[in-house]
PDB file of N, CA and C in Angstrom:
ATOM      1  N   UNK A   1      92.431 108.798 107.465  1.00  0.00           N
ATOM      2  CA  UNK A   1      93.543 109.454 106.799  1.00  0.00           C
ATOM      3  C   UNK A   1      93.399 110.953 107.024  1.00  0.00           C
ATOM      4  N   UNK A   2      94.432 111.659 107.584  1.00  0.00           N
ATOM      5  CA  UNK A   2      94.666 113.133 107.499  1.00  0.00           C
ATOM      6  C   UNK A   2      94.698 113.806 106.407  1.00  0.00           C
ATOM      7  N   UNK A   3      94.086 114.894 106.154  1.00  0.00           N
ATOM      8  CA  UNK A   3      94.520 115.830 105.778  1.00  0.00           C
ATOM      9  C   UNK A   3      95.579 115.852 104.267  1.00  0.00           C
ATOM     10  N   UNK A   4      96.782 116.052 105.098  1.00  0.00           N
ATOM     11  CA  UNK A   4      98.219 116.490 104.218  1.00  0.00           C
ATOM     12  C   UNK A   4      98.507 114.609 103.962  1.00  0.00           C
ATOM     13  N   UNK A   5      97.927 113.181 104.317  1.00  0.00           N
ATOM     14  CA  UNK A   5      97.852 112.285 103.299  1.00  0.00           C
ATOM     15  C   UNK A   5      96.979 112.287 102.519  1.00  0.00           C
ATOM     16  N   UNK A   6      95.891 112.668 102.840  1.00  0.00           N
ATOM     17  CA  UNK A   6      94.947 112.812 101.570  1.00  0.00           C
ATOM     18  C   UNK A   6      95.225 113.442 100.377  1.00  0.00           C
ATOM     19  N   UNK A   7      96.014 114.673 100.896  1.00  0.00           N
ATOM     20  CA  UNK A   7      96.547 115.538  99.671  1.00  0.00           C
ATOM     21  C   UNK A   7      98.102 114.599  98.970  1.00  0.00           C
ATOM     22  N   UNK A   8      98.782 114.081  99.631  1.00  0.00           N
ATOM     23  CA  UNK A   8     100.025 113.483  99.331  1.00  0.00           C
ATOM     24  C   UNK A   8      99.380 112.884  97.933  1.00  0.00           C
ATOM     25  N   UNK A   9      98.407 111.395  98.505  1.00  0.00           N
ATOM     26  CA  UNK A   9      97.817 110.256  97.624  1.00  0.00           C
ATOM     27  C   UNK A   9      97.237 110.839  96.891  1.00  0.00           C
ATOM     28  N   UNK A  10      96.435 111.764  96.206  1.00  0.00           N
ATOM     29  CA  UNK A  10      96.125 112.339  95.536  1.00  0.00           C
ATOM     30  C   UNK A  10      97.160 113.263  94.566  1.00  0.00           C
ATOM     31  N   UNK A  11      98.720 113.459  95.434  1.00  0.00           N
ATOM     32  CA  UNK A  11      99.319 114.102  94.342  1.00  0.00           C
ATOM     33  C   UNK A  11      99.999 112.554  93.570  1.00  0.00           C
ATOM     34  N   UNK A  12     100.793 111.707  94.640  1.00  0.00           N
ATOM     35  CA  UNK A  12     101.002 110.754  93.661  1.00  0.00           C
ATOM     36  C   UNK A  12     100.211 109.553  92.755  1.00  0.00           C
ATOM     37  N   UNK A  13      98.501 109.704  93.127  1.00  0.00           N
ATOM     38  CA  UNK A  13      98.077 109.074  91.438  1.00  0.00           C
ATOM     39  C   UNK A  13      98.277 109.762  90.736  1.00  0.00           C
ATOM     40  N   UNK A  14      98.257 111.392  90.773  1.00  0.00           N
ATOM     41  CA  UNK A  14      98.011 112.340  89.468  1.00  0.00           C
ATOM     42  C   UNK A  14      99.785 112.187  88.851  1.00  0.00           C
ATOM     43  N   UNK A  15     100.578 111.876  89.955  1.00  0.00           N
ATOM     44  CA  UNK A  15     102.262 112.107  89.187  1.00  0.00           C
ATOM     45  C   UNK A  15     101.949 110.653  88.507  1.00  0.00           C
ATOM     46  N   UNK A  16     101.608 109.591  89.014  1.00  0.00           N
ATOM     47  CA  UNK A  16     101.548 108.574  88.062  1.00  0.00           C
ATOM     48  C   UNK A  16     100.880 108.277  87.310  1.00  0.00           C
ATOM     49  N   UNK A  17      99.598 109.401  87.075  1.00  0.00           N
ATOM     50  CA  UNK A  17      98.833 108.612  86.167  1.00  0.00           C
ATOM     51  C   UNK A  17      99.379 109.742  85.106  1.00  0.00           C
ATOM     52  N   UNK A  18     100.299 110.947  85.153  1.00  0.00           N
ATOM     53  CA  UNK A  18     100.905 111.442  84.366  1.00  0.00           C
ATOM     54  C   UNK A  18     102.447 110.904  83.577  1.00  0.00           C
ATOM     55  N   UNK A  19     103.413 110.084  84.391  1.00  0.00           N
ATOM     56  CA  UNK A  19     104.207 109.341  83.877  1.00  0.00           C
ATOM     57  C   UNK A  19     103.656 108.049  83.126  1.00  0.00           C
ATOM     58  N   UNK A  20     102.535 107.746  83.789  1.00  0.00           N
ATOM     59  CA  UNK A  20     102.219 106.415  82.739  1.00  0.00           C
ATOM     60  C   UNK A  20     101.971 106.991  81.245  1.00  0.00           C
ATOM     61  N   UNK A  21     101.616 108.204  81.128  1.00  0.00           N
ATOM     62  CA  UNK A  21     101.365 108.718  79.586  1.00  0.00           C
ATOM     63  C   UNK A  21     102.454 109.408  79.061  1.00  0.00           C
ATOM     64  N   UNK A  22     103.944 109.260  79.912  1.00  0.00           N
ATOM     65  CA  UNK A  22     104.534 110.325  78.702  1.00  0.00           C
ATOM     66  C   UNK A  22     105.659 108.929  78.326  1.00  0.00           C
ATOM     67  N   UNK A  23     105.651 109.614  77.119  1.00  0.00           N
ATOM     68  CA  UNK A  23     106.513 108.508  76.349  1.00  0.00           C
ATOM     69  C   UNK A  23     108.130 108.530  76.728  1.00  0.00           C
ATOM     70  N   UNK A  24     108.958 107.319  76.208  1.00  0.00           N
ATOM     71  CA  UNK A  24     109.825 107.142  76.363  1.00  0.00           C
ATOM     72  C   UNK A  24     110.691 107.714  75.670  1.00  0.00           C
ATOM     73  N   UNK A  25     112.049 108.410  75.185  1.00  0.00           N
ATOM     74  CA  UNK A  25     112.642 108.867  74.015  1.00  0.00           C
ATOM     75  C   UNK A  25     113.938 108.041  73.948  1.00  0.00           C
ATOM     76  N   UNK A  26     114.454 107.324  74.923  1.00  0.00           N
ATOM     77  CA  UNK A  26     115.485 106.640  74.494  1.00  0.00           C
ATOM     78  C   UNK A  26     114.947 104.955  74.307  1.00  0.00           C
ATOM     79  N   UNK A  27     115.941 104.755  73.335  1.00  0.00           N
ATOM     80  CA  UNK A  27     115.686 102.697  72.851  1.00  0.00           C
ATOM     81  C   UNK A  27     116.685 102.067  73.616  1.00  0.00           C
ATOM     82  N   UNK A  28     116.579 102.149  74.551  1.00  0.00           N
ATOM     83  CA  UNK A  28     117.505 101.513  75.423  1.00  0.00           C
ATOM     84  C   UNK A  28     117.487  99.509  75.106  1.00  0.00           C
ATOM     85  N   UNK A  29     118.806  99.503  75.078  1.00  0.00           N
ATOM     86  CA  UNK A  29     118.627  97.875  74.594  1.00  0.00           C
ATOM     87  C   UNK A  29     117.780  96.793  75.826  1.00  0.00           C
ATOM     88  N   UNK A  30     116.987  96.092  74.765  1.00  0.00           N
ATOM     89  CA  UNK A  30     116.738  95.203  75.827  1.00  0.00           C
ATOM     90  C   UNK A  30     115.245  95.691  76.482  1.00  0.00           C
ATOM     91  N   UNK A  31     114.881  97.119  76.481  1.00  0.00           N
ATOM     92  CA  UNK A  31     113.976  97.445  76.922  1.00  0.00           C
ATOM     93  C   UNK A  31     112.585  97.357  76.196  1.00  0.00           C
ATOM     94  N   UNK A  32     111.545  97.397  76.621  1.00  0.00           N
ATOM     95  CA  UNK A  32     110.294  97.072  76.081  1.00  0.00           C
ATOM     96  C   UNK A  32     109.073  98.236  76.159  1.00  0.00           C
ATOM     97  N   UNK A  33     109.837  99.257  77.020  1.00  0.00           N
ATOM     98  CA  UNK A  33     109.266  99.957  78.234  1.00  0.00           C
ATOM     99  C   UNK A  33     108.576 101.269  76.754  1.00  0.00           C
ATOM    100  N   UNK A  34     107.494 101.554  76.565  1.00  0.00           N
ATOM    101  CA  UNK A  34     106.985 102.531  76.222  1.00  0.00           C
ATOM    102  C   UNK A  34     106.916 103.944  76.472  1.00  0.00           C
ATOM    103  N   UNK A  35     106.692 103.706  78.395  1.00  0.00           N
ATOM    104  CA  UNK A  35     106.252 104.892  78.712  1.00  0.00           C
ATOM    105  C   UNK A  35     107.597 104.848  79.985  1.00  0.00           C
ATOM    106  N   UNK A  36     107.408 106.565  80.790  1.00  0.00           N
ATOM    107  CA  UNK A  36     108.566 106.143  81.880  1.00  0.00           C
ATOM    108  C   UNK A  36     108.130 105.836  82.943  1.00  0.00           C
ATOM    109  N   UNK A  37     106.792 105.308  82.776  1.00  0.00           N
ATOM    110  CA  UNK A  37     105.993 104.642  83.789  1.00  0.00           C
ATOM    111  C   UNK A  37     105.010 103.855  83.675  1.00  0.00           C
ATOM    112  N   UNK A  38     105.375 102.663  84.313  1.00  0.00           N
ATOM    113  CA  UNK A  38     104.000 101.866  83.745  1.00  0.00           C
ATOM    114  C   UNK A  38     102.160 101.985  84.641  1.00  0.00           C
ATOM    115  N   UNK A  39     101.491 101.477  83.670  1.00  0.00           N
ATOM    116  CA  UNK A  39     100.077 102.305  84.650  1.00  0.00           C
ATOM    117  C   UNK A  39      99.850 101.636  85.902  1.00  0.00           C
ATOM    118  N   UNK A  40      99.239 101.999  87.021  1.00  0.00           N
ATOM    119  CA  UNK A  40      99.003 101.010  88.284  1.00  0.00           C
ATOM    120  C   UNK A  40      98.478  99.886  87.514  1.00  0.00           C
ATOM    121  N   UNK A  41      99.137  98.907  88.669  1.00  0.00           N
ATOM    122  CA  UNK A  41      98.783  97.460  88.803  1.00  0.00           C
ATOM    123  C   UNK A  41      99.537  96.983  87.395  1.00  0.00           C
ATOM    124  N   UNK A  42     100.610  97.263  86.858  1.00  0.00           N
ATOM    125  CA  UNK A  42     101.285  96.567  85.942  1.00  0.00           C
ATOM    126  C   UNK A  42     102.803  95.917  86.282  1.00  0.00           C
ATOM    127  N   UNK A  43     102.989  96.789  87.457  1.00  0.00           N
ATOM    128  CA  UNK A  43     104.324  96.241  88.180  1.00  0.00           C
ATOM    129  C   UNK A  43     104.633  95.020  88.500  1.00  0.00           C
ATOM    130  N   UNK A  44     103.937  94.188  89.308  1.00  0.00           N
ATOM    131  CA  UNK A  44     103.744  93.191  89.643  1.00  0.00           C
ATOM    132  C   UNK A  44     103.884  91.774  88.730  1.00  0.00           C
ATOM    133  N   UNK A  45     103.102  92.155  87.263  1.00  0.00           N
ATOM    134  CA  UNK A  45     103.428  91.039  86.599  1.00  0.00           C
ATOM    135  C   UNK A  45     104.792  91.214  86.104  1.00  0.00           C
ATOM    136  N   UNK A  46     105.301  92.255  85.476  1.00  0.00           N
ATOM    137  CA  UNK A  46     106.641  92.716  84.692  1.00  0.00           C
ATOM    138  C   UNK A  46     107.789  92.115  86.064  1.00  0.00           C
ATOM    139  N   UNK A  47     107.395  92.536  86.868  1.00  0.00           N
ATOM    140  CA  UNK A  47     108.708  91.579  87.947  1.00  0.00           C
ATOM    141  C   UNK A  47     108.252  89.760  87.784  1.00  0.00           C
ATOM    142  N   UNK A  48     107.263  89.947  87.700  1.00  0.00           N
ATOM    143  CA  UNK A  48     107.430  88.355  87.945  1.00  0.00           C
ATOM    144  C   UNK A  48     108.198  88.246  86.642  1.00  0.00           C
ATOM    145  N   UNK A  49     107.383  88.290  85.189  1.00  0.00           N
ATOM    146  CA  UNK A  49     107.715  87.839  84.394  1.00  0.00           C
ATOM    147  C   UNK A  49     109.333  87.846  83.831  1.00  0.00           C
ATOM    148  N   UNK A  50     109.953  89.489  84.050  1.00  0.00           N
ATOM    149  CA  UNK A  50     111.041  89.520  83.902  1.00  0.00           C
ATOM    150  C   UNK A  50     112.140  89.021  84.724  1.00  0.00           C
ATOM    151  N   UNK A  51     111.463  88.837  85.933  1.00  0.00           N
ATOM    152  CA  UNK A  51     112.858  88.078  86.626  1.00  0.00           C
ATOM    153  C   UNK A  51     112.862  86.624  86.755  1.00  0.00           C
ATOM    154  N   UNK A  52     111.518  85.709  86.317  1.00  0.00           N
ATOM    155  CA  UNK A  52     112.097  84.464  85.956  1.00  0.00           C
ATOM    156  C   UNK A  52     112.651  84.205  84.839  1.00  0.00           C
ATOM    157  N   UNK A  53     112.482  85.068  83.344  1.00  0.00           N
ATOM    158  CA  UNK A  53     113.368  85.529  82.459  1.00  0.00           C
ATOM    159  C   UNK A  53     114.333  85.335  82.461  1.00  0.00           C
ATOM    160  N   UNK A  54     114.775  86.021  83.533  1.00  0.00           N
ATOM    161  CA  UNK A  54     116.632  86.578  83.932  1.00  0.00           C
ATOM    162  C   UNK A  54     116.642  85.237  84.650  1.00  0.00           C
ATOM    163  N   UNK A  55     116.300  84.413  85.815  1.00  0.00           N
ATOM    164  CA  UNK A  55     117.143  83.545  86.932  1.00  0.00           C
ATOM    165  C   UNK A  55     116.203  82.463  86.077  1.00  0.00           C
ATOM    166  N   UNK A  56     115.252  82.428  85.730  1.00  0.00           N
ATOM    167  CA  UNK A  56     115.174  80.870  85.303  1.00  0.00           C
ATOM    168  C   UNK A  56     114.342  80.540  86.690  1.00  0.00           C
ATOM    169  N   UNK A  57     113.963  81.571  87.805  1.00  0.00           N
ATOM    170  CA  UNK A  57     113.240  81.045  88.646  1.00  0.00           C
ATOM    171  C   UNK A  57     111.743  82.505  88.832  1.00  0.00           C
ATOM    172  N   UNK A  58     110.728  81.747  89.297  1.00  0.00           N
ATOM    173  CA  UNK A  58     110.033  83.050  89.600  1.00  0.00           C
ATOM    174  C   UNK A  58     110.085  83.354  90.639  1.00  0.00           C
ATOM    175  N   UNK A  59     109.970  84.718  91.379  1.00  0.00           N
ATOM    176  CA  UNK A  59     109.803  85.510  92.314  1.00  0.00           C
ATOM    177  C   UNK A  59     109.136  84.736  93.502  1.00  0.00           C
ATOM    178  N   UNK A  60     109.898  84.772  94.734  1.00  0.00           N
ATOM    179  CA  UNK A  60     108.705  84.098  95.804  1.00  0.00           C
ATOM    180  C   UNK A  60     108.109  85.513  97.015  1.00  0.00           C
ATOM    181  N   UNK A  61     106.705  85.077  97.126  1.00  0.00           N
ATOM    182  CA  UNK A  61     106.167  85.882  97.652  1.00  0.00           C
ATOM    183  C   UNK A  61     105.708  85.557  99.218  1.00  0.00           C
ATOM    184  N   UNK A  62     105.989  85.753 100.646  1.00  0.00           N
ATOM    185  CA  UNK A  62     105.291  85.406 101.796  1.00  0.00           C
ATOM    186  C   UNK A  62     105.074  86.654 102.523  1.00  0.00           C
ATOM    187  N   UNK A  63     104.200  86.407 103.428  1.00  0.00           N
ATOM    188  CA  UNK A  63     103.742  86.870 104.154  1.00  0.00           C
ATOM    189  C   UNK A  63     103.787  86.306 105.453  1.00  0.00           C
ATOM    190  N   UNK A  64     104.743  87.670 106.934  1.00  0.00           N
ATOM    191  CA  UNK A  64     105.014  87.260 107.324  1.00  0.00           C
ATOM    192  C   UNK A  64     104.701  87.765 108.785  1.00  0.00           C
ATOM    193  N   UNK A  65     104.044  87.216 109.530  1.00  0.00           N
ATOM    194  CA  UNK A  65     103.448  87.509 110.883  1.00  0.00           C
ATOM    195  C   UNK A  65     102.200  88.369 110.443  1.00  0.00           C
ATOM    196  N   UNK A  66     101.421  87.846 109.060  1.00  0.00           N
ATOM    197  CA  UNK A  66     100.217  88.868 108.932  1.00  0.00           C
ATOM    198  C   UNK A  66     100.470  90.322 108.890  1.00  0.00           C
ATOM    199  N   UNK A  67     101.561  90.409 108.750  1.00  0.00           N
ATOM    200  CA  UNK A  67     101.808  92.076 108.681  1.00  0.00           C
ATOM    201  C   UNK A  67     103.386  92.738 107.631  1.00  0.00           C
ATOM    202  N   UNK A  68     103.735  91.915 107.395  1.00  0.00           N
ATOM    203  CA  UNK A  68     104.791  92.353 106.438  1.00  0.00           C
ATOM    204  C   UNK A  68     104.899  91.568 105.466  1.00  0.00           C
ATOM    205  N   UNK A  69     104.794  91.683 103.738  1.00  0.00           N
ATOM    206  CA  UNK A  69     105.065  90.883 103.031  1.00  0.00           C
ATOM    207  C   UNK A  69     106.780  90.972 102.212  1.00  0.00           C
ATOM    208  N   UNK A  70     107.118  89.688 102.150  1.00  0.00           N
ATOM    209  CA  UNK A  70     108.961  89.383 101.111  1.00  0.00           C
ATOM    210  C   UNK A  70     108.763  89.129 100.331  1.00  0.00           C
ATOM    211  N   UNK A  71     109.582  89.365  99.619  1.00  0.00           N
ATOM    212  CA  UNK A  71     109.854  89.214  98.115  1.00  0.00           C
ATOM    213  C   UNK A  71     111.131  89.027  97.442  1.00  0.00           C
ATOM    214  N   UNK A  72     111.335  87.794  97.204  1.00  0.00           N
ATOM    215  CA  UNK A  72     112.521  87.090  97.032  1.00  0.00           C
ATOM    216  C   UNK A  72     112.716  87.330  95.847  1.00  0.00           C
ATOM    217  N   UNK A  73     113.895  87.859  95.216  1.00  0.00           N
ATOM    218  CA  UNK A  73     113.974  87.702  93.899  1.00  0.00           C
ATOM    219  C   UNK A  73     115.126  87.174  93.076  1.00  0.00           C
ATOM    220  N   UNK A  74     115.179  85.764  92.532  1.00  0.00           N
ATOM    221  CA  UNK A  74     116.528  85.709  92.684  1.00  0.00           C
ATOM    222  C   UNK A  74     117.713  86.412  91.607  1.00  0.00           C
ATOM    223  N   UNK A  75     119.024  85.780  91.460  1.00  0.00           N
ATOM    224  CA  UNK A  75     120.170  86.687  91.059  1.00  0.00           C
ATOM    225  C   UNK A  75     119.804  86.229  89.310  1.00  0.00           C
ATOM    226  N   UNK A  76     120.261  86.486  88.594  1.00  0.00           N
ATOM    227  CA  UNK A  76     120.249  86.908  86.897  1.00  0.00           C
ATOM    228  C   UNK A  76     121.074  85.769  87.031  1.00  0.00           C
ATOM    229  N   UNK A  77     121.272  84.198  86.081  1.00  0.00           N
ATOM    230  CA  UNK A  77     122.039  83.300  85.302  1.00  0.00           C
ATOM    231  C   UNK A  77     123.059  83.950  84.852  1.00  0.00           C
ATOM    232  N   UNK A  78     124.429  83.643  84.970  1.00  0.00           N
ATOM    233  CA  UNK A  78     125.692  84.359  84.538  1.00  0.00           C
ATOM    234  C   UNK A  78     125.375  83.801  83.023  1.00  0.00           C
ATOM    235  N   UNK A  79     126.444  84.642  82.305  1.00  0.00           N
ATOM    236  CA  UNK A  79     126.397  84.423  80.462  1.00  0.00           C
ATOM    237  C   UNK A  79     127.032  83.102  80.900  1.00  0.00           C
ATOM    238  N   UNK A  80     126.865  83.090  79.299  1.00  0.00           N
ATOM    239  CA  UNK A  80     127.401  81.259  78.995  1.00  0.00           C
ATOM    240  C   UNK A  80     129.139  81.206  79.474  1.00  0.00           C
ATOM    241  N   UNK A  81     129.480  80.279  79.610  1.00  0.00           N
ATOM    242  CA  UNK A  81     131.383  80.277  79.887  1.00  0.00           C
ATOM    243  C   UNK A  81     131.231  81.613  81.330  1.00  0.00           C
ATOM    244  N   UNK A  82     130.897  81.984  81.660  1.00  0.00           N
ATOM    245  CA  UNK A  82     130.915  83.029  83.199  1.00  0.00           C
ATOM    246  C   UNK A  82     130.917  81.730  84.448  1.00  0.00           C
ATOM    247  N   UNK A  83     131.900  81.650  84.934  1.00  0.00           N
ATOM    248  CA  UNK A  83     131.550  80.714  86.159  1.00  0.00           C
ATOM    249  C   UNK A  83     131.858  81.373  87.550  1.00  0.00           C
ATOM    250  N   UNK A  84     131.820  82.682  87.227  1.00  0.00           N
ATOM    251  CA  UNK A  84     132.275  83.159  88.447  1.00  0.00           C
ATOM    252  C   UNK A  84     130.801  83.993  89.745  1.00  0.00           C
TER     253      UNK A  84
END
């Protein structure tokens, strides 16, 4: 790693390990969210969990030619009586 990435990755843990501590001020409905950032390595479950939540399915994950990973996520269950 160069240089000016070394310095990059080093500025964005410090921006995130500074958003993971500042608090939230709006109650946005529906939200759970504390901070306006959650700490590394918390992302991952909050998508899974919240989007089988929403579709009723969980997230699919592959990996593809050993070098790129997908991430399927599917669409949100329309409200009740919504058939469109």
């Amino acid at each position: 790693m160069d240089n000016l990435s070394e310095r990059q990755s080093a500025r964005n843990e410090l921006l995130g390990s500074l958003l993971a501590r500042c608090p939230m001020n709006v109650n946005a409905f529906g939200s759970q969210r504390s901070f306006i950032m959650d700490k590394r390595g918390e992302g991952v479950p909050i998508i899974l969990t919240e989007s089988e939540t929403l579709s009723g399915r969980k997230p699919e994950y592959r990996l593809l030619d050993d070098a790129e990973l997908q991430l399927t996520v599917f669409a949100a269950k329309p409200p009740h009586g919504d058939h469109g």
